[in-house]
Protein backbone atom coordinates (compact mmCIF):
# COMPACT_ATOMS: atom_id res chain seq x y z
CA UNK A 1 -160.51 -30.52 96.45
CA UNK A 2 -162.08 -31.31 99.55
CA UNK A 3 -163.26 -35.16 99.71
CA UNK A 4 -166.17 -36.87 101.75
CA UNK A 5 -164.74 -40.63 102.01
CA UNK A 6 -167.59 -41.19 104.75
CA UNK A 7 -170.75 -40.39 102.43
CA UNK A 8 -169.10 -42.55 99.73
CA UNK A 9 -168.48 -45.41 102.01
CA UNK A 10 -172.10 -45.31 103.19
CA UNK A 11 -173.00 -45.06 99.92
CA UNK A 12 -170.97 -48.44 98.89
CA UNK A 13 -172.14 -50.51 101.97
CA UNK A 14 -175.37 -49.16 101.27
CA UNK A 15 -175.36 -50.70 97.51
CA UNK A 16 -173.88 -53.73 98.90
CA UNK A 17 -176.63 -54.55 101.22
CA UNK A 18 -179.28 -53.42 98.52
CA UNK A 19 -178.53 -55.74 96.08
CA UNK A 20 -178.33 -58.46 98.48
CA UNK A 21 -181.73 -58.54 98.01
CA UNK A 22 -181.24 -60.01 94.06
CA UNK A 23 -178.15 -62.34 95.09
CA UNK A 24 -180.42 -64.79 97.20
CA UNK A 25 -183.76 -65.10 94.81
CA UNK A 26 -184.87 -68.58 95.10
CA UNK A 27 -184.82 -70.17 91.93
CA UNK A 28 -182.85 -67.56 90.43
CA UNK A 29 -178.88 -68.19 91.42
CA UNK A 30 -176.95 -65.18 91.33
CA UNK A 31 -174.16 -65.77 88.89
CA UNK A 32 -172.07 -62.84 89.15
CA UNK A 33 -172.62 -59.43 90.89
CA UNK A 34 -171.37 -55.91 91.87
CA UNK A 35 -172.54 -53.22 93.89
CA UNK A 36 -174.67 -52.02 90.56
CA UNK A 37 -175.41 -54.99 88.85
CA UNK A 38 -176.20 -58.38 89.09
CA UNK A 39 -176.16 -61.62 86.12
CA UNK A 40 -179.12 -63.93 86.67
CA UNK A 41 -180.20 -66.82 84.30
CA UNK A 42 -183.47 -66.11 84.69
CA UNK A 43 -185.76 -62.39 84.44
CA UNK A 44 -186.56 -60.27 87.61
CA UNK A 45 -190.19 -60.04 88.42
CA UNK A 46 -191.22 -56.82 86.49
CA UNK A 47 -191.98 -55.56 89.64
CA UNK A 48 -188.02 -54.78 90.50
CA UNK A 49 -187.15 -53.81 86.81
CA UNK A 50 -188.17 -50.47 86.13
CA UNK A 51 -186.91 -46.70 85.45
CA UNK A 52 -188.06 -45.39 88.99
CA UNK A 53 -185.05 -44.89 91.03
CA UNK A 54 -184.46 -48.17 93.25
CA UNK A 55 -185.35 -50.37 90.40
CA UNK A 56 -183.03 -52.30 88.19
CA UNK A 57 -182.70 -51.85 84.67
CA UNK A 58 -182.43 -54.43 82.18
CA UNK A 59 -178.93 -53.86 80.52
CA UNK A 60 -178.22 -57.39 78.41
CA UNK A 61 -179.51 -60.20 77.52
CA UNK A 62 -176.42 -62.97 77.36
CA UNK A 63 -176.58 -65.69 75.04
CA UNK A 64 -173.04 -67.03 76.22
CA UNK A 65 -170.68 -65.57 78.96
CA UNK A 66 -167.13 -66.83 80.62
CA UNK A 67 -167.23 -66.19 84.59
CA UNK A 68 -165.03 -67.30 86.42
CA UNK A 69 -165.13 -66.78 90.40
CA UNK A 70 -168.03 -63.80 90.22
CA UNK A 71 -165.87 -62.56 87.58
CA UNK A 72 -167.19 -61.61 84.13
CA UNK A 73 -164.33 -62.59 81.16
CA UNK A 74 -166.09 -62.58 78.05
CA UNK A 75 -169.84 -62.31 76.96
CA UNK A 76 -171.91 -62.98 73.74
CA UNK A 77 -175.07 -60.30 74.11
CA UNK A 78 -178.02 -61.68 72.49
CA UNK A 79 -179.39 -57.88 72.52
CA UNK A 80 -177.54 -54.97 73.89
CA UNK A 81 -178.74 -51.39 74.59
């Protein structure tokens, strides 16, 4: 099967500098992220949450987590889709 490792790589790096964007909110320290998703202690604006492509999507709400160096161990969902 034929691959195309340049249109995923673009994809990737373009993910990467995409959610950049939610990893430097003032007020709002990023406490652990990937190229899909992001853990904040605090909401998004509703402005970035949304089901329009480009917007996030609300996933969890954590009561309690364990991260330890951007990584996720163990987390209590206080409501879970």
């Amino acid at each position: 099967m034929p691959s195309a490792v340049h249109i995923a790589s673009a994809i990737a790096a373009y993910s990467r500098i995409s959610i950049n964007e939610f990893k430097n909110i003032p007020g709002n320290p990023c406490i652990m992220s990937d190229t899909d998703s992001v853990v904040l202690p605090k909401k998004l604006n509703e402005q970035f949450v949304g089901k329009e492509i480009g917007q996030m999507k609300l996933e969890h709400i954590i009561k309690h987590g364990i991260f330890i160096r951007n990584i996720k161990i163990i987390c209590y969902y206080y409501r879970s889709k």
